[in-house]
N, C-alpha and C. Protein backbone atom coordinates (compact mmCIF):
# COMPACT_ATOMS: atom_id res chain seq x y z
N UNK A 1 41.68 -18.51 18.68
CA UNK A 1 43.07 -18.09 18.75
C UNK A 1 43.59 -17.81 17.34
N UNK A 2 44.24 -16.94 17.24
CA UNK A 2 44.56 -16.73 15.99
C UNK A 2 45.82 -17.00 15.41
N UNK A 3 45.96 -17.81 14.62
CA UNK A 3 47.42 -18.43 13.84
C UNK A 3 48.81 -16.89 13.56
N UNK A 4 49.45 -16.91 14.54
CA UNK A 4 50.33 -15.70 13.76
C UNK A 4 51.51 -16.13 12.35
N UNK A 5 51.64 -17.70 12.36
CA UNK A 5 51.96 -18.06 11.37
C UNK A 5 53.51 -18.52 12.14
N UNK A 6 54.07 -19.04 11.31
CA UNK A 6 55.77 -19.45 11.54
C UNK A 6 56.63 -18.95 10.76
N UNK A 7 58.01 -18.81 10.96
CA UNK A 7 58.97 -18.42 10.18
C UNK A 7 59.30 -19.03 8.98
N UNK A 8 60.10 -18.54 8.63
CA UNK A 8 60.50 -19.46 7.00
C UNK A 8 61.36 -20.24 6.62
N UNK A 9 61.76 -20.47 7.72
CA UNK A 9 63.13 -21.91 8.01
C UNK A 9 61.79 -23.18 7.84
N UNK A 10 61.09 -23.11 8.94
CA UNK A 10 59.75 -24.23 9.10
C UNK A 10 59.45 -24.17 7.79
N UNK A 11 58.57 -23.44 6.93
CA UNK A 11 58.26 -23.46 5.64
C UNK A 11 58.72 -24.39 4.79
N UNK A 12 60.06 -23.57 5.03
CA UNK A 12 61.04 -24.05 3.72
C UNK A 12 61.28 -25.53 4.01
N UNK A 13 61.61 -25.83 5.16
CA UNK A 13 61.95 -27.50 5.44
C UNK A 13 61.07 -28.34 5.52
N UNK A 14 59.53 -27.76 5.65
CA UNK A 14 58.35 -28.38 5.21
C UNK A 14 57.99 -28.73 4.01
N UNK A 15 58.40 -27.92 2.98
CA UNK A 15 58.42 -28.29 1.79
C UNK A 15 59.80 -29.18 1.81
N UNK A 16 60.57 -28.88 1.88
CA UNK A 16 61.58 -30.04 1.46
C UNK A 16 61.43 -31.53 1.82
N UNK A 17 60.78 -31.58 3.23
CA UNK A 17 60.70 -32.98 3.83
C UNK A 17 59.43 -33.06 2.89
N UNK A 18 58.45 -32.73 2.79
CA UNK A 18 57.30 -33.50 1.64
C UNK A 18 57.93 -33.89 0.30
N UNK A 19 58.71 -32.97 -0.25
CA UNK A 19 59.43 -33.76 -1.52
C UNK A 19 60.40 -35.00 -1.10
N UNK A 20 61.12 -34.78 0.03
CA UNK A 20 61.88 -35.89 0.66
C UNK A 20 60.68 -37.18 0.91
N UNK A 21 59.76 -37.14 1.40
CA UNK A 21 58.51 -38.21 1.40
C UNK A 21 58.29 -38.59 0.29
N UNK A 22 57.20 -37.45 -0.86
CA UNK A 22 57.00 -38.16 -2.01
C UNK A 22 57.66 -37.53 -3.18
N UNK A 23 58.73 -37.54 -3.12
CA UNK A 23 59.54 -37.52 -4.60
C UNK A 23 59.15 -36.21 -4.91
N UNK A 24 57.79 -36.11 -5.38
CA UNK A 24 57.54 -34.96 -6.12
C UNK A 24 56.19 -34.20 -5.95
N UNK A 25 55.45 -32.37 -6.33
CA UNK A 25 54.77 -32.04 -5.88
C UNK A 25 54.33 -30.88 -6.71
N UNK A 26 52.64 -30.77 -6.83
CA UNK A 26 52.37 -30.01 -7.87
C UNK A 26 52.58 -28.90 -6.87
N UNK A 27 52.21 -27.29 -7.81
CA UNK A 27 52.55 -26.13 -7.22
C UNK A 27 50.77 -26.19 -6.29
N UNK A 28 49.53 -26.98 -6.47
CA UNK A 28 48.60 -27.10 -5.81
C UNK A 28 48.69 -28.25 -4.69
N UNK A 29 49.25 -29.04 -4.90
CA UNK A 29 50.06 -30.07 -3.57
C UNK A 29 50.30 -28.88 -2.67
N UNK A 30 51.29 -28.51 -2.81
CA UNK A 30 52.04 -26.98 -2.20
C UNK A 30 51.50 -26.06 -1.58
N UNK A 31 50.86 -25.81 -2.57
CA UNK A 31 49.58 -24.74 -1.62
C UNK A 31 48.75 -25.48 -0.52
N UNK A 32 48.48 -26.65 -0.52
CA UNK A 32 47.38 -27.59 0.03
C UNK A 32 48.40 -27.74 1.27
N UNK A 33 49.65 -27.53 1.37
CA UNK A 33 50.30 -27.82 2.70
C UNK A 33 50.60 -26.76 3.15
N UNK A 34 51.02 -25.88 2.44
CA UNK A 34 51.30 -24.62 3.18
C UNK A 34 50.27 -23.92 3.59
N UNK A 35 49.27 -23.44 3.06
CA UNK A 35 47.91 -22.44 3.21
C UNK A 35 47.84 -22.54 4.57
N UNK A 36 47.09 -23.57 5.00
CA UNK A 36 46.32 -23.86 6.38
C UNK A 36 47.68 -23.30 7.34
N UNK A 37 49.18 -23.70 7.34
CA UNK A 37 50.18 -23.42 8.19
C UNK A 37 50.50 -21.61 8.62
N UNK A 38 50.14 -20.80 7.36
CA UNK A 38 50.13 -19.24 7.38
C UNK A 38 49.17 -18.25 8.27
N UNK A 39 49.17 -17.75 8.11
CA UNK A 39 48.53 -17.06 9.50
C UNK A 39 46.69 -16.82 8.67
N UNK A 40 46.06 -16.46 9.86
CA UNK A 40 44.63 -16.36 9.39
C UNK A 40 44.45 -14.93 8.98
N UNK A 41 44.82 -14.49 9.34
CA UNK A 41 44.76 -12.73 9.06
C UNK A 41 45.62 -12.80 7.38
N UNK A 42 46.30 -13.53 6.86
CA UNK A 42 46.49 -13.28 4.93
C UNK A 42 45.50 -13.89 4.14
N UNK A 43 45.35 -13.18 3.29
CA UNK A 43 44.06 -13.50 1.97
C UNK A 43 44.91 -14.54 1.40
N UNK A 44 44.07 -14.75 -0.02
CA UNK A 44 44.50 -16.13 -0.63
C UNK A 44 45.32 -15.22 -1.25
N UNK A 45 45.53 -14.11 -2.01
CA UNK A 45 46.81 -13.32 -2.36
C UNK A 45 48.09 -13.05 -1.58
N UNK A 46 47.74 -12.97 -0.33
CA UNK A 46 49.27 -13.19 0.62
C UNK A 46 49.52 -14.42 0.97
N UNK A 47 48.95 -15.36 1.07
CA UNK A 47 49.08 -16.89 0.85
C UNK A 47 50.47 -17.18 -0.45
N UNK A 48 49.66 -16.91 -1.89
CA UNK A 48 50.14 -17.13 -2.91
C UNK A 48 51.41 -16.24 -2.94
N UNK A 49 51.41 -15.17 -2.62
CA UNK A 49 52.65 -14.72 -2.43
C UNK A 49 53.76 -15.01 -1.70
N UNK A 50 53.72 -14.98 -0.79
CA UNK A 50 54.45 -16.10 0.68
C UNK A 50 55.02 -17.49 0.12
N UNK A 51 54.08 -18.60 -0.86
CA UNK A 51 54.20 -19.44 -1.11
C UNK A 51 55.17 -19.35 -2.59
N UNK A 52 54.59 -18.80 -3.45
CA UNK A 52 55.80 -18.14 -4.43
C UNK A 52 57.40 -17.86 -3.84
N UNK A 53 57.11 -16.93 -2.99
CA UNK A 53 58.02 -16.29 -2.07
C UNK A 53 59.32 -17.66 -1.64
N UNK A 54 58.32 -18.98 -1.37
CA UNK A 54 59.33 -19.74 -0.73
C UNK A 54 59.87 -20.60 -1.80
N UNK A 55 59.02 -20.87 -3.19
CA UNK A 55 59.54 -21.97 -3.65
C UNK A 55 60.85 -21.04 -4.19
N UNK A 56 60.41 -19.96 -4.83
CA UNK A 56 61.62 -18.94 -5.59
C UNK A 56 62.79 -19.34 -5.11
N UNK A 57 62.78 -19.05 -3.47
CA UNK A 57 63.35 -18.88 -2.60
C UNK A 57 64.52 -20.39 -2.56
N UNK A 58 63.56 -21.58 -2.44
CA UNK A 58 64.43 -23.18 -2.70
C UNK A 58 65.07 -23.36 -3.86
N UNK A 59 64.45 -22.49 -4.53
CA UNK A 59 65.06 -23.17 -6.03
C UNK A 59 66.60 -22.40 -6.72
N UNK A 60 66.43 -21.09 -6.32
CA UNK A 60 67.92 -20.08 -6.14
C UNK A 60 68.98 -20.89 -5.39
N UNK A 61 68.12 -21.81 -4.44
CA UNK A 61 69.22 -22.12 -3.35
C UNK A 61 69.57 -23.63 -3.75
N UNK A 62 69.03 -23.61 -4.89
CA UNK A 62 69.29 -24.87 -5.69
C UNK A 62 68.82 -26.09 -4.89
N UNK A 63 68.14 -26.04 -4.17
CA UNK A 63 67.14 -27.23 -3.21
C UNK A 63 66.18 -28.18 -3.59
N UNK A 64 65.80 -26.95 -5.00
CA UNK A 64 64.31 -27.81 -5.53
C UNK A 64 64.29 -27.27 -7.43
N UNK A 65 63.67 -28.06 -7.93
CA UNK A 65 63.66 -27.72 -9.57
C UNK A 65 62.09 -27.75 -9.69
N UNK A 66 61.63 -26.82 -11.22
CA UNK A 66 60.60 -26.94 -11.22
C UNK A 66 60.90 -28.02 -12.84
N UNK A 67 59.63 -29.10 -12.92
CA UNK A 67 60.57 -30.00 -13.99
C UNK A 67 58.94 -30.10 -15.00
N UNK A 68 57.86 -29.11 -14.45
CA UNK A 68 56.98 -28.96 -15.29
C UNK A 68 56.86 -27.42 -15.80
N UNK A 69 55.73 -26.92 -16.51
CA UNK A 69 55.49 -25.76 -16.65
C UNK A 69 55.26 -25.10 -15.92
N UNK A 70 55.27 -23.43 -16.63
CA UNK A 70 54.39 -22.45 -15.36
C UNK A 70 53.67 -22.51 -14.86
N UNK A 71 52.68 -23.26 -15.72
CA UNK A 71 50.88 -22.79 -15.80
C UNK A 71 50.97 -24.77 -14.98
N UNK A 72 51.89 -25.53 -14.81
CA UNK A 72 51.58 -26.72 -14.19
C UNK A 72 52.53 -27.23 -14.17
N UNK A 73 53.30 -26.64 -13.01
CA UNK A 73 54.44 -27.23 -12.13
C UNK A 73 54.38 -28.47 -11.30
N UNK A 74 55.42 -28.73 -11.68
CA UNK A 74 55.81 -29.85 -11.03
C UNK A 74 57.59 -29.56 -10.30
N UNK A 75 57.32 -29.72 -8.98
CA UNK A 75 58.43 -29.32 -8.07
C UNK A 75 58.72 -30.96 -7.43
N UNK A 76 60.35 -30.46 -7.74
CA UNK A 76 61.53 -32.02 -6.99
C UNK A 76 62.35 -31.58 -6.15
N UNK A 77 63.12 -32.70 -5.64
CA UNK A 77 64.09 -32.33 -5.08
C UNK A 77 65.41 -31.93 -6.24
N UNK A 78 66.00 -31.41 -6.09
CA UNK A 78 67.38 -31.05 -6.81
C UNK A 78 68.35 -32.08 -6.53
N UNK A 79 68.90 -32.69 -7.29
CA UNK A 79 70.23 -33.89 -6.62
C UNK A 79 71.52 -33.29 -6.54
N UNK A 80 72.28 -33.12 -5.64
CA UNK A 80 73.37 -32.59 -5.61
C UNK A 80 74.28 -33.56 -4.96
């Protein structure tokens, strides 16, 4: 059967409840939860994009900070 994947509400609140669990999460944590959830038909380039796609996406919305580097992120929750 083939994974058509889920929307991006699920995504996004998937990542948030794992930072809500453990505090905090590398950008390879991240990938390690999301990948397998995306559909089987995207390469590891539409993976990484999608996944880019969502943190961008939390962090505009002021949800999540990145509190390491580019090259070795480290993603939180945002305190508001």
């Amino acid at each position: 059967m083939e994974n058509k994947g889920l929307d991006n509400t699920f995504y996004k609140d998937y990542i948030v409840d794992y930072l809500k669990q453990f505090k905090q999460a590398s950008r390879q944590e991240i990938n390690n939860l999301i990948y397998p959830k995306l559909p089987m038909s995207y390469t590891e380039s539409d993976k990484n994009k999608r996944t880019t796609y969502l943190l961008t996406y939390l962090r505009r919305k002021g949800k999540i900070i990145n509190i390491g580097s580019d090259t070795k992120s480290i993603w939180i929750l945002r305190n508001n």
